[in-house]
N, C-alpha and C. Protein backbone atom coordinates (compact mmCIF):
# COMPACT_ATOMS: atom_id res chain seq x y z
N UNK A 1 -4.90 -54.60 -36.78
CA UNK A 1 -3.68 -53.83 -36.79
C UNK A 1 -3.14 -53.76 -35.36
N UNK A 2 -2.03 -53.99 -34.96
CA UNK A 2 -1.20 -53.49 -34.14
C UNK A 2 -0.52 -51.90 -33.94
N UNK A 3 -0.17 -51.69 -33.02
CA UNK A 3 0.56 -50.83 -32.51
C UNK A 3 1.50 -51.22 -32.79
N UNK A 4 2.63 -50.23 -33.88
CA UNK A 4 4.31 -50.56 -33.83
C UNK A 4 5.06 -50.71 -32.76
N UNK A 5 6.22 -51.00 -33.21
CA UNK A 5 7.44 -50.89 -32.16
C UNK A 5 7.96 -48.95 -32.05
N UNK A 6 7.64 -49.04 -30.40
CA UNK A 6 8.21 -47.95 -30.31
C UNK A 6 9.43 -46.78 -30.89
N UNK A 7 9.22 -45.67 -31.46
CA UNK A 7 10.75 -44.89 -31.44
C UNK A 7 11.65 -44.72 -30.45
N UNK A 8 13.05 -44.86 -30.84
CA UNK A 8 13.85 -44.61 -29.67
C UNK A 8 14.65 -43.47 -29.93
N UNK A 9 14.50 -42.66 -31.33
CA UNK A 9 15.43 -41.46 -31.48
C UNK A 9 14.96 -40.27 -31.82
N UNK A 10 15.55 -39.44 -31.64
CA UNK A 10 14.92 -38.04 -32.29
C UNK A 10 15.02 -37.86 -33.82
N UNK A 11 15.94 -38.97 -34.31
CA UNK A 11 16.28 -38.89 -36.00
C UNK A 11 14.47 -39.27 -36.92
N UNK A 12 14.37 -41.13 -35.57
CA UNK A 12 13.28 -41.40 -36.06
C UNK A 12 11.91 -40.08 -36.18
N UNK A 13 11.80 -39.68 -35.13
CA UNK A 13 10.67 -38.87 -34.79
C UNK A 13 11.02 -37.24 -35.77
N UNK A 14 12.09 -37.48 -36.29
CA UNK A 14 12.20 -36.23 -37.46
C UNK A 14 11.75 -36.65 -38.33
N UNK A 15 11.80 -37.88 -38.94
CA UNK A 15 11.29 -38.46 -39.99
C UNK A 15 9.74 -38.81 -39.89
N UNK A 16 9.49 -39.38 -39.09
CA UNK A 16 7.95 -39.35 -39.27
C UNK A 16 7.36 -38.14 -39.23
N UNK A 17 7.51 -37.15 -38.67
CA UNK A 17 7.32 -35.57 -38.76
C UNK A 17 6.94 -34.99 -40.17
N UNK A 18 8.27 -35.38 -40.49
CA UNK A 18 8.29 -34.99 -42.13
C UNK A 18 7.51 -35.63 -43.12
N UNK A 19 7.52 -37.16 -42.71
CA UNK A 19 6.24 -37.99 -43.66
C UNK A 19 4.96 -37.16 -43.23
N UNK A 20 4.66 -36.34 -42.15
CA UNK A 20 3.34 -36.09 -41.75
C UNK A 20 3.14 -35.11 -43.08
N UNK A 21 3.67 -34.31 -43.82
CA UNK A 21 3.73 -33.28 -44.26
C UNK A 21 2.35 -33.80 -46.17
N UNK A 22 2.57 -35.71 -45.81
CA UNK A 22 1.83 -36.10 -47.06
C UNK A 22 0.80 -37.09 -45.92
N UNK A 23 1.15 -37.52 -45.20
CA UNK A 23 -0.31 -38.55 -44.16
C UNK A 23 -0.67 -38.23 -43.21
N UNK A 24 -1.56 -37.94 -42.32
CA UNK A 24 -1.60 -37.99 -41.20
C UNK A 24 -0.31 -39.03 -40.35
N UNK A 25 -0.34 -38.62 -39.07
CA UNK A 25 0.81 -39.29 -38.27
C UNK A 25 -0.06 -39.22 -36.60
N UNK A 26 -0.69 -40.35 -36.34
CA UNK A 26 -0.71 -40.55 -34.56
C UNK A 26 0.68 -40.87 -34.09
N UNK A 27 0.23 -39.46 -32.57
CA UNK A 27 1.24 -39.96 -31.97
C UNK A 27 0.85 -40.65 -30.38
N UNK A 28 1.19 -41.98 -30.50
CA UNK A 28 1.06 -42.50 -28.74
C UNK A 28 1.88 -41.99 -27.72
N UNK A 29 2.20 -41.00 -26.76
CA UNK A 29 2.97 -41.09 -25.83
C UNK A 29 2.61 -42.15 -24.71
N UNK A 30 3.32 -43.18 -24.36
CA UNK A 30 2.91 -44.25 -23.46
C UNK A 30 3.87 -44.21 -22.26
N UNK A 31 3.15 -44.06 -21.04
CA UNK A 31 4.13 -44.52 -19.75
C UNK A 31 4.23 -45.59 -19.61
N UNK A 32 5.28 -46.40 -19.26
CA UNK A 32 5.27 -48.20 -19.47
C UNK A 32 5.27 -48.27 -17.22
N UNK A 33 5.01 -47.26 -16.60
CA UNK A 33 5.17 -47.35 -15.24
C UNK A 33 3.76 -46.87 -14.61
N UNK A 34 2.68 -46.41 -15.43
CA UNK A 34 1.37 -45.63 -15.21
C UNK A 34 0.17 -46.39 -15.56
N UNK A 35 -0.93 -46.46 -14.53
CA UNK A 35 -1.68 -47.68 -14.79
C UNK A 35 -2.44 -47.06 -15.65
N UNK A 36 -2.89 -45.68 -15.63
CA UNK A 36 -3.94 -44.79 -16.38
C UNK A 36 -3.45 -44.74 -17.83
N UNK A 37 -1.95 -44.89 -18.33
CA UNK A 37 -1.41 -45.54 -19.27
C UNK A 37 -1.55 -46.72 -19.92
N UNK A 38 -1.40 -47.54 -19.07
CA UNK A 38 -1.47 -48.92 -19.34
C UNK A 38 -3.19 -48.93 -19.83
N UNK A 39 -3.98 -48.39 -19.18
CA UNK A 39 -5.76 -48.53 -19.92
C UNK A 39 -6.02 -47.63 -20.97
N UNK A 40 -5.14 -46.62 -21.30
CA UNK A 40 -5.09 -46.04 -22.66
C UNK A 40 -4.36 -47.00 -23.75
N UNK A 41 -3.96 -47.69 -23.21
CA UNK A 41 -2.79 -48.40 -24.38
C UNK A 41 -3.65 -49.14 -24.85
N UNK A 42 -4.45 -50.49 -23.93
CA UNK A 42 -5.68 -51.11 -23.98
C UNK A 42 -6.82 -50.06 -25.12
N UNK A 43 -6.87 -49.55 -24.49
CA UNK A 43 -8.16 -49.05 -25.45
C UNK A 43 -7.39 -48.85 -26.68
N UNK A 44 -6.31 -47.93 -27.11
CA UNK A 44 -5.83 -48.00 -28.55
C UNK A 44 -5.37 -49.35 -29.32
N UNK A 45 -5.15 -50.19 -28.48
CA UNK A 45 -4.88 -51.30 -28.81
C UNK A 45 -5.92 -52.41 -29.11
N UNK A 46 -7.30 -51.96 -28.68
CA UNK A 46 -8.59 -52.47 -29.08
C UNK A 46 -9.37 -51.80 -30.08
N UNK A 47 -9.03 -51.27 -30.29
CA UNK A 47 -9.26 -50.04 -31.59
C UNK A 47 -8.92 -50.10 -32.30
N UNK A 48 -7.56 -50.52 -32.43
CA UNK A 48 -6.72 -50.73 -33.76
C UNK A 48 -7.11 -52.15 -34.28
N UNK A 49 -7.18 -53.20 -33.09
CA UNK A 49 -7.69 -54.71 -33.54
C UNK A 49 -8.64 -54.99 -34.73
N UNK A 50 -9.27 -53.76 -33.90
CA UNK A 50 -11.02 -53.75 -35.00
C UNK A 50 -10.72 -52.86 -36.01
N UNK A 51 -9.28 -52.37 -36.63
CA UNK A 51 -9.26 -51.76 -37.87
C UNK A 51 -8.85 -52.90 -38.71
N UNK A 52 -9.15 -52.29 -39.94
CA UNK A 52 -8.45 -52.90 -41.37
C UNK A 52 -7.84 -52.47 -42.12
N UNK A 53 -8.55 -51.23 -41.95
CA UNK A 53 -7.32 -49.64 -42.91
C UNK A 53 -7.30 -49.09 -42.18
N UNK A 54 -6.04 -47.98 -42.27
CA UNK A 54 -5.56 -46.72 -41.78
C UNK A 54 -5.16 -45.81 -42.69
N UNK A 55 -5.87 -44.62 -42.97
CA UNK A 55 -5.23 -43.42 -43.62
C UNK A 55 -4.39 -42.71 -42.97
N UNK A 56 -3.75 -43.45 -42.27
CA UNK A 56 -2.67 -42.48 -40.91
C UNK A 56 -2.02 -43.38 -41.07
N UNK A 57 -0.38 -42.91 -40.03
CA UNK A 57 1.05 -43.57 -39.75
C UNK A 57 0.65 -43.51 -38.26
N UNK A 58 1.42 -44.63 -37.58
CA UNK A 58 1.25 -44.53 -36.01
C UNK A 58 2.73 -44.34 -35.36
N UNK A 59 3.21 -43.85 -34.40
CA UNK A 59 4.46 -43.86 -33.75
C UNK A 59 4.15 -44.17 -32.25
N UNK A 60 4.51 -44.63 -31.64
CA UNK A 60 4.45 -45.06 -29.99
C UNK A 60 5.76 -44.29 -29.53
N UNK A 61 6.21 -43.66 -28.10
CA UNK A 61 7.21 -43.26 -27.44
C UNK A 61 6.66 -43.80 -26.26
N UNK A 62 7.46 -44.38 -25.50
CA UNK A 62 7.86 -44.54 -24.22
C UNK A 62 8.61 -44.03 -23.78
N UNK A 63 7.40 -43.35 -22.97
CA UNK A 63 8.07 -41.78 -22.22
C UNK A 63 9.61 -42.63 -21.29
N UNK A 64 9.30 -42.95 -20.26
CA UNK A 64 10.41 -43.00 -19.12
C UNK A 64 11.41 -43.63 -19.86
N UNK A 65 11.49 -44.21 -21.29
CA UNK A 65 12.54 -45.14 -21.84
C UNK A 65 13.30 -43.77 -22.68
N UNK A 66 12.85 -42.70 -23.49
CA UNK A 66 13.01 -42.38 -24.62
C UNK A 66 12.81 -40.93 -24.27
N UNK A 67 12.52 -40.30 -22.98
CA UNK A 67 12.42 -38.99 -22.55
C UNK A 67 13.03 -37.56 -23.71
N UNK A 68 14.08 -37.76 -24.43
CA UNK A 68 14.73 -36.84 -24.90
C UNK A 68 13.47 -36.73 -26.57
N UNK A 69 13.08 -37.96 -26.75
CA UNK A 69 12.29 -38.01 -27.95
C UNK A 69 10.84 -37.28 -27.54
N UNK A 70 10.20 -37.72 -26.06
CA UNK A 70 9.18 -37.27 -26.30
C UNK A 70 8.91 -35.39 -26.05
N UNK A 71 10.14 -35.23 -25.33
CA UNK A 71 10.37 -33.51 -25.56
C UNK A 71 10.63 -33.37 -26.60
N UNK A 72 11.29 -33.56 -27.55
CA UNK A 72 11.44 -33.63 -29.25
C UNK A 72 10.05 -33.31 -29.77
N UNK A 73 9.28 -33.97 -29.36
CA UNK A 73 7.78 -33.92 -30.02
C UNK A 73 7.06 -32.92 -29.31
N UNK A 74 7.24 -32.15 -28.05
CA UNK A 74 6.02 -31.86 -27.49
C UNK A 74 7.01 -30.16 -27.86
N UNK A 75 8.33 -30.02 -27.96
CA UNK A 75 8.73 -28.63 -28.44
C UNK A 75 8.25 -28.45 -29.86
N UNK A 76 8.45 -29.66 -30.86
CA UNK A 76 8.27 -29.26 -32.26
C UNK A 76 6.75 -28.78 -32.30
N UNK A 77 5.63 -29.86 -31.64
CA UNK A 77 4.16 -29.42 -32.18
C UNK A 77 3.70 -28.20 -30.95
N UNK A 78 4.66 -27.78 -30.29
CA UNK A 78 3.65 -26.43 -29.03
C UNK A 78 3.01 -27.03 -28.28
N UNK A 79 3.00 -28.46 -27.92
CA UNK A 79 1.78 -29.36 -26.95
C UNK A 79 2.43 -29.71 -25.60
N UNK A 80 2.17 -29.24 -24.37
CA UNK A 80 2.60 -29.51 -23.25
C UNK A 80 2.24 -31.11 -23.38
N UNK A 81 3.60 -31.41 -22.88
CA UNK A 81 3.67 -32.99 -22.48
C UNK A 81 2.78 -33.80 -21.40
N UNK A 82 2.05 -34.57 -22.14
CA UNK A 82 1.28 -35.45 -20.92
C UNK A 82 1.69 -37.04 -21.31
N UNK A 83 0.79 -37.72 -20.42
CA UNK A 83 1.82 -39.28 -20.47
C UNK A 83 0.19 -40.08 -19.58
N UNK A 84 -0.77 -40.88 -20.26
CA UNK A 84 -0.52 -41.27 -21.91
C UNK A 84 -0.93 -40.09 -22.43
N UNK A 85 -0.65 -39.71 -23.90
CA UNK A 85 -1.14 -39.05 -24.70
C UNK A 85 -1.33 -39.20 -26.04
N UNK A 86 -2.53 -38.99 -26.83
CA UNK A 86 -2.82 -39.01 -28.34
C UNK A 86 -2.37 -37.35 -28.79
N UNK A 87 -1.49 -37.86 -30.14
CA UNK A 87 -1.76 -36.01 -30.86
C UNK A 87 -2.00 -36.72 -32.42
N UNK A 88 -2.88 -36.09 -33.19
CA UNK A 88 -3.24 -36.92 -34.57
C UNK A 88 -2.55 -35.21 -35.35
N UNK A 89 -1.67 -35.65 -35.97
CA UNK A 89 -0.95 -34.49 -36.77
C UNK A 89 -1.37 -34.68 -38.31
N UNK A 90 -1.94 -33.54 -38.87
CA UNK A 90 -2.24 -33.21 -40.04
C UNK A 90 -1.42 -31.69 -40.95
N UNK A 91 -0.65 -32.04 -41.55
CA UNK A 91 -0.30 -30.97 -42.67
C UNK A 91 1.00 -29.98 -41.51
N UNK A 92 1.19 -31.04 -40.31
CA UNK A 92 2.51 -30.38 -39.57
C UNK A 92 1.92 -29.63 -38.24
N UNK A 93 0.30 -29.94 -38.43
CA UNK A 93 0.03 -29.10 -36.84
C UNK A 93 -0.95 -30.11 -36.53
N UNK A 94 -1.25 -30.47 -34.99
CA UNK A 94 -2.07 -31.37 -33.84
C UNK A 94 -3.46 -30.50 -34.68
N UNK A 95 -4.50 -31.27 -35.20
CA UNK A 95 -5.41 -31.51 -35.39
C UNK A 95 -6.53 -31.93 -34.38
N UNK A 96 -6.07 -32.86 -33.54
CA UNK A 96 -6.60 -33.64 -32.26
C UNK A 96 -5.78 -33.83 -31.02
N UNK A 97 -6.15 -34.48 -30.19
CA UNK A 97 -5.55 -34.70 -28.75
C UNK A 97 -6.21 -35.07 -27.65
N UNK A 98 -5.63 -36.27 -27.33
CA UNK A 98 -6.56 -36.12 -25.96
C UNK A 98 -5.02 -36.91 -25.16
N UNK A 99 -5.50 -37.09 -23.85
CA UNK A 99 -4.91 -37.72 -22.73
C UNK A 99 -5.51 -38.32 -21.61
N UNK A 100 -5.10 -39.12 -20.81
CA UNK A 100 -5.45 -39.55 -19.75
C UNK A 100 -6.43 -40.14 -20.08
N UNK A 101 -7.41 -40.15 -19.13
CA UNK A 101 -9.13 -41.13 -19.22
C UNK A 101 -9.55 -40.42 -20.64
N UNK A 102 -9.68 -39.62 -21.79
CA UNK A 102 -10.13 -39.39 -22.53
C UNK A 102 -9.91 -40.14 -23.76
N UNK A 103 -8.64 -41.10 -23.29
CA UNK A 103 -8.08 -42.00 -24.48
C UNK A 103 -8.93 -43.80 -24.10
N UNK A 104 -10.33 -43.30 -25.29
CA UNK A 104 -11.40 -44.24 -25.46
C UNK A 104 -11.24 -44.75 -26.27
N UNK A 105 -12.05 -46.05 -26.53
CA UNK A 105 -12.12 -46.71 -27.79
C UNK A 105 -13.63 -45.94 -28.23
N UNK A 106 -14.10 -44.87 -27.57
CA UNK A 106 -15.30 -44.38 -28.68
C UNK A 106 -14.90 -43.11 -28.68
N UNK A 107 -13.62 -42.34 -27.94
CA UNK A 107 -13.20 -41.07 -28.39
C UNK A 107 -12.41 -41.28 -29.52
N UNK A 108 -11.56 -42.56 -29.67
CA UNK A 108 -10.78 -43.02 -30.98
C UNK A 108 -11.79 -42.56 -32.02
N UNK A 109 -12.60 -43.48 -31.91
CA UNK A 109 -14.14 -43.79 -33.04
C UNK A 109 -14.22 -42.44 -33.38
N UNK A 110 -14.76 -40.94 -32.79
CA UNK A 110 -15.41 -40.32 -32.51
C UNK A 110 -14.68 -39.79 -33.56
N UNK A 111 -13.45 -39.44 -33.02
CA UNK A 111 -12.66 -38.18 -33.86
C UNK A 111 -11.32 -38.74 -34.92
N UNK A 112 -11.47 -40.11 -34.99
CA UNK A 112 -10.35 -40.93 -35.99
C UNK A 112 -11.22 -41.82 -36.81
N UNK A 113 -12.45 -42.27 -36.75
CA UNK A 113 -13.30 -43.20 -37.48
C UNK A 113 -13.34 -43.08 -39.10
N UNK A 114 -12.99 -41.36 -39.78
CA UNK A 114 -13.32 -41.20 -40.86
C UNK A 114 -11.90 -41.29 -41.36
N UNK A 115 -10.99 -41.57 -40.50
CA UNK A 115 -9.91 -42.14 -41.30
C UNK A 115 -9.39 -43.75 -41.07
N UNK A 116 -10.03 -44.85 -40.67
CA UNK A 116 -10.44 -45.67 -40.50
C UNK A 116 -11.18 -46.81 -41.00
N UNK A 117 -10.81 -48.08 -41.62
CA UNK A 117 -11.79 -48.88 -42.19
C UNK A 117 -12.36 -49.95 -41.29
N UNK A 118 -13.05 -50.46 -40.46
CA UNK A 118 -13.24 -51.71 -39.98
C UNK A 118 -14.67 -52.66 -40.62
């Protein structure tokens, strides 16, 4: 599995919101200018390789491209904005989260594995 193509609107990111309300929904916040970014992306992006199923939806934002979206997301769920950042949304509230160096391919495993087939 891949990582989608990024959102670029707040319409999009209303809508996946609202699908969260029946699937889980990851959300990637990605800096496309941050190297500590760029090795979170890597690791989700090696993580996902080695999936086959997903009981989740994924969304990517690029922060410095799409700024108005990723405040969109960090007012709706109460989560101070970080960049990179994971939020795994269940039933309309952050379930999980991490950021920065915490975005592993065995913190993925750890706390996303049971929704996960590889």
């Amino acid at each position: 599995m891949e990582l989608p193509s990024p959102i670029t609107t707040i319409e999009q990111w209303e809508a996946a919101y609202a699908a969260a309300a029946t699937e889980p929904l990851l959300i990637f916040k990605h800096s496309t200018t941050c190297s500590i970014s760029s090795g979170a992306y890597d690791e989700l992006s090696n993580w996902l390789e080695d999936a086959t199923m997903l009981s989740f939806q994924i969304i990517t934002v690029l922060v410095p491209e799409s700024r108005p979206v990723s405040n969109a997301i960090s007012e709706k769920l109460g989560m101070k904005h970080e960049s990179p950042q994971l939020l795994f949304v269940q039933n309309g509230s952050v379930t999980w989260h991490a950021s920065h160096w915490r975005i592993t391919y065995s913190t993925l495993d750890e706390h996303l594995g049971t929704h996960c087939e590889k």
